[in-house]
N, C-alpha and C. Protein backbone atom coordinates (compact mmCIF):
# COMPACT_ATOMS: atom_id res chain seq x y z
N UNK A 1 34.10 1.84 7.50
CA UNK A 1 33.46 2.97 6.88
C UNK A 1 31.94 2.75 6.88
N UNK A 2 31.15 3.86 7.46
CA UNK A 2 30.20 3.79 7.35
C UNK A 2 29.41 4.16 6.23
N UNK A 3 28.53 2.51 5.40
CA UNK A 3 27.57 2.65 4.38
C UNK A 3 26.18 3.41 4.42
N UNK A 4 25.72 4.16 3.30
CA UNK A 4 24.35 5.00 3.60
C UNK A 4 23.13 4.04 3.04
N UNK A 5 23.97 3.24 2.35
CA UNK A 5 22.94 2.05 1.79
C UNK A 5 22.49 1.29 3.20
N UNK A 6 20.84 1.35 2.45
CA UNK A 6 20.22 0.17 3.47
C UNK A 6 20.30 -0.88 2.88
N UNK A 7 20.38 -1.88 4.41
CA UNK A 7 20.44 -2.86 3.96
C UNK A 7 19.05 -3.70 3.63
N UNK A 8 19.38 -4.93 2.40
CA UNK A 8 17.94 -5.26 2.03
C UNK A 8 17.05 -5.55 3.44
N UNK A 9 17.84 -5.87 4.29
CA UNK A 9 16.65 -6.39 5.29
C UNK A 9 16.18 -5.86 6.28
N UNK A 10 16.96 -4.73 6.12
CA UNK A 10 16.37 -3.73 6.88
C UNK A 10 15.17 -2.94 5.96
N UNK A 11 15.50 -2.28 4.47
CA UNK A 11 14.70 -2.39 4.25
C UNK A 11 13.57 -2.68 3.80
N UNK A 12 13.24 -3.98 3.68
CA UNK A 12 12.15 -5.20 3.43
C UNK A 12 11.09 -4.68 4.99
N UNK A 13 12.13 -4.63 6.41
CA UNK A 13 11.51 -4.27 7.39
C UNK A 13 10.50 -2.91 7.34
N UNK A 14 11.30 -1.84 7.31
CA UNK A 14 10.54 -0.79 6.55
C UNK A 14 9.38 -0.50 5.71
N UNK A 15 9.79 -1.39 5.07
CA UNK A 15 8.73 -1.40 3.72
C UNK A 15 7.06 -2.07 4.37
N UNK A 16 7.46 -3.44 4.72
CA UNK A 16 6.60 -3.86 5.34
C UNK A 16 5.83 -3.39 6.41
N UNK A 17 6.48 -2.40 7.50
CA UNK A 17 5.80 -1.52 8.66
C UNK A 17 4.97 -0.24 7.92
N UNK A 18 5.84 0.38 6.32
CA UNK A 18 4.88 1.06 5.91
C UNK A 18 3.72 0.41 5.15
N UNK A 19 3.84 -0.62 4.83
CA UNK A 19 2.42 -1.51 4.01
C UNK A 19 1.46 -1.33 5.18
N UNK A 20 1.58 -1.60 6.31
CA UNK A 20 1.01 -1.91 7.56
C UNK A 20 0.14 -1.07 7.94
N UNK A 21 1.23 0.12 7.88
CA UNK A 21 0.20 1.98 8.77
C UNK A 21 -0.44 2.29 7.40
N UNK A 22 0.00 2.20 6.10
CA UNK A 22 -0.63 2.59 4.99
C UNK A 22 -2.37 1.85 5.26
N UNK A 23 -2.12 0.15 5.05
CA UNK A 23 -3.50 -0.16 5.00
C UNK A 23 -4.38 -0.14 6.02
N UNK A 24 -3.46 0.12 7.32
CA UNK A 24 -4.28 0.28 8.68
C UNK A 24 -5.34 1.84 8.67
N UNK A 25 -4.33 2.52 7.66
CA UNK A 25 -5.19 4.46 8.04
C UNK A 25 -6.24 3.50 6.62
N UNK A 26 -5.64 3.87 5.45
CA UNK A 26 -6.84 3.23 4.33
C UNK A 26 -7.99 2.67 4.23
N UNK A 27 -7.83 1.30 4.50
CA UNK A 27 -8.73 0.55 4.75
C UNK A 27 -9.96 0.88 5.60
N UNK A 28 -9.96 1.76 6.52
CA UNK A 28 -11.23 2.24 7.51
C UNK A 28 -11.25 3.31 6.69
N UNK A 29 -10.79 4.38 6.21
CA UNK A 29 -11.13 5.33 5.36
C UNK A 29 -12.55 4.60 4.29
N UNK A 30 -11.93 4.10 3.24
CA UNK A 30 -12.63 3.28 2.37
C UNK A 30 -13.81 2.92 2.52
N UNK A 31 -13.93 2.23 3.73
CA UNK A 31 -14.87 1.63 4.66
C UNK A 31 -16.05 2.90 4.87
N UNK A 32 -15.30 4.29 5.43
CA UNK A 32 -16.16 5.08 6.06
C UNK A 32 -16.98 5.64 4.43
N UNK A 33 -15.76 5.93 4.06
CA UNK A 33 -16.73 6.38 2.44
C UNK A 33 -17.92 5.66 2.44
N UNK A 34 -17.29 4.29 1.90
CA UNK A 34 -18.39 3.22 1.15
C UNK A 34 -19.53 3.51 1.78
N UNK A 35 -19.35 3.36 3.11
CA UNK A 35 -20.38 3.49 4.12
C UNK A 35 -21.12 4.61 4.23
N UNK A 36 -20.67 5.60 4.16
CA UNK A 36 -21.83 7.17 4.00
C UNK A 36 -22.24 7.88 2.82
N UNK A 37 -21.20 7.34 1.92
CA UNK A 37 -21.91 7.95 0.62
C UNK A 37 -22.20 6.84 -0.25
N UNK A 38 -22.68 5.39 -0.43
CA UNK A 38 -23.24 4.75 -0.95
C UNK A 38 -24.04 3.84 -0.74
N UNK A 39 -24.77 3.92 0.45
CA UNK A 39 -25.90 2.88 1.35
C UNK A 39 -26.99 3.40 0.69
N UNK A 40 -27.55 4.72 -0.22
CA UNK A 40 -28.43 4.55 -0.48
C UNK A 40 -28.52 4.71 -1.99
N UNK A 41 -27.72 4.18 -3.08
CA UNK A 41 -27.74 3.95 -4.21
C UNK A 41 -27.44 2.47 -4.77
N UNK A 42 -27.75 2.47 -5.79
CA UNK A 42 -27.95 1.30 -6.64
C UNK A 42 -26.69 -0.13 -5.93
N UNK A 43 -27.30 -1.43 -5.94
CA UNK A 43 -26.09 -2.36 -5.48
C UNK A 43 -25.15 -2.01 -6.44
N UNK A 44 -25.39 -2.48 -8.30
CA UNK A 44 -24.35 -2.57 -8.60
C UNK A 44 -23.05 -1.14 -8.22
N UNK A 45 -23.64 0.08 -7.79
CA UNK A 45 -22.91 1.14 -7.65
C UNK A 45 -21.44 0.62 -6.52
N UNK A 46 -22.95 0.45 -5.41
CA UNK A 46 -21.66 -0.28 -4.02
C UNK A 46 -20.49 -1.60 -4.29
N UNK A 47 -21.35 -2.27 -5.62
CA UNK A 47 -19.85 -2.95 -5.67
C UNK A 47 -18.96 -2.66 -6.69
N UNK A 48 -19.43 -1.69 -7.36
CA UNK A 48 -18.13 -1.25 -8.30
C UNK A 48 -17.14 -0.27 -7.52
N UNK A 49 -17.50 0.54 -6.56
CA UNK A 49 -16.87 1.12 -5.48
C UNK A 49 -15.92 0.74 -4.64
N UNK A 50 -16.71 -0.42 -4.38
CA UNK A 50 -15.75 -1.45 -2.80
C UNK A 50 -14.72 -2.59 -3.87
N UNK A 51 -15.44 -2.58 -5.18
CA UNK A 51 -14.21 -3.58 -6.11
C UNK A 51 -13.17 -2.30 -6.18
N UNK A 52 -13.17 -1.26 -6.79
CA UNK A 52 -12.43 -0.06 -6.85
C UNK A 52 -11.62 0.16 -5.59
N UNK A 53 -12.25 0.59 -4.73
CA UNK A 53 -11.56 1.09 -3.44
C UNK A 53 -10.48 -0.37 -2.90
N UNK A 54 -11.23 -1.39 -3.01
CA UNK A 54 -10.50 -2.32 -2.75
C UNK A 54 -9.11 -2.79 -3.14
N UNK A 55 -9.17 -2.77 -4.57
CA UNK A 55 -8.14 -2.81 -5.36
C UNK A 55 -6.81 -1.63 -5.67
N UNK A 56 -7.75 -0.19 -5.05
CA UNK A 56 -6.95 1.19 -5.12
C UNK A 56 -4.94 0.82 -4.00
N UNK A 57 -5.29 0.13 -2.78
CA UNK A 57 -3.96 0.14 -2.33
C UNK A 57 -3.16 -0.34 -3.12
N UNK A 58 -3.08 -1.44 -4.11
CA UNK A 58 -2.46 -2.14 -4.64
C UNK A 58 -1.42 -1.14 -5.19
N UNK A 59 -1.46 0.02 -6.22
CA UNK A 59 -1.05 0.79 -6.56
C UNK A 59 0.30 1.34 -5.85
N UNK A 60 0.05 1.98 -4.40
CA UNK A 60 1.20 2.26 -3.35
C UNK A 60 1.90 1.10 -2.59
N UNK A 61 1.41 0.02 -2.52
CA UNK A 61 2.12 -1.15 -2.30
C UNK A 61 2.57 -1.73 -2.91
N UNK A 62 2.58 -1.65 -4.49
CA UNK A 62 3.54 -1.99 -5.18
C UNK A 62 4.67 -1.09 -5.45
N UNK A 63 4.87 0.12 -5.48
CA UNK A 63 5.65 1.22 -5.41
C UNK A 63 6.67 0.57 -4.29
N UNK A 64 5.99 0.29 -3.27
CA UNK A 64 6.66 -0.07 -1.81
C UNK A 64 7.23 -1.04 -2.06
N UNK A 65 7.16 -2.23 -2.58
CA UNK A 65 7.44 -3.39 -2.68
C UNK A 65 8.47 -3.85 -3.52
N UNK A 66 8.31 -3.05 -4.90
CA UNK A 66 9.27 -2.36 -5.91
C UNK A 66 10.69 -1.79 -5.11
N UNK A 67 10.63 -1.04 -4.06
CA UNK A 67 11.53 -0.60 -3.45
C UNK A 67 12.24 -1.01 -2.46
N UNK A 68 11.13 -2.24 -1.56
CA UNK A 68 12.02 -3.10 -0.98
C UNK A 68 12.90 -4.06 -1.44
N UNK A 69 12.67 -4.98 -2.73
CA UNK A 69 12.72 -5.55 -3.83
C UNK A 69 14.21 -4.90 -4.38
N UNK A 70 14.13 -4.06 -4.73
CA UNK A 70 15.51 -3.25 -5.08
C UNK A 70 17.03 -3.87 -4.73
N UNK A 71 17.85 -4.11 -5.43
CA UNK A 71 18.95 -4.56 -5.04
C UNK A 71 19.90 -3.51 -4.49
N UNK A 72 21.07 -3.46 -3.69
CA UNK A 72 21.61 -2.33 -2.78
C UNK A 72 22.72 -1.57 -4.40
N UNK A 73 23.13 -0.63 -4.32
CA UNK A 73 23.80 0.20 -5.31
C UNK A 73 25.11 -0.29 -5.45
N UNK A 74 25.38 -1.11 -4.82
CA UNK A 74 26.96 -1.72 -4.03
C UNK A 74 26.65 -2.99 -5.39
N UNK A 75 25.41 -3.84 -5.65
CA UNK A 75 25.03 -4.88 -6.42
C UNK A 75 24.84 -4.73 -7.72
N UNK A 76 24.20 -3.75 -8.24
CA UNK A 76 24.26 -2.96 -9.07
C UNK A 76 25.01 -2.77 -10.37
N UNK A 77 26.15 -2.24 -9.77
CA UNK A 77 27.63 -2.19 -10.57
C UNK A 77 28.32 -3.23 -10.91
């Protein structure tokens, strides 16, 4: 009989390929911000920004991680 549950290691796989494209699009985003709208204001501004922006993925990668993490519904019970 075919199960609809994934399996953990499949998705641990998943999870991890979306951590991947998540911080791959992000991270240059961030970058482009920081970069055009704060080169000409105050330092401390640029590093409360790039500490901010920096720390912002954490948020959806733990969501992600939380969910790879997850035990299957079969374990559960």
């Amino acid at each position: 009989m075919l199960s609809r549950v994934m399996a953990n290691r499949t998705r641990k796989f998943f999870g991890t390929l979306i951590i991947l494209v998540m911080l791959a699009l992000y991270l240059p985003l961030a970058m482009l911000i920081g970069a055009n709208h704060f080169t000409h204001v105050h330092a401390i501004w640029q590093l409360l920004y790039f500490l901010g922006a920096g720390m912002l993925w954490v948020i959806p990668a733990g969501l992600v991680i939380r969910w790879m993490v997850r035990p299957k519904r079969e374990e559960q019970e």
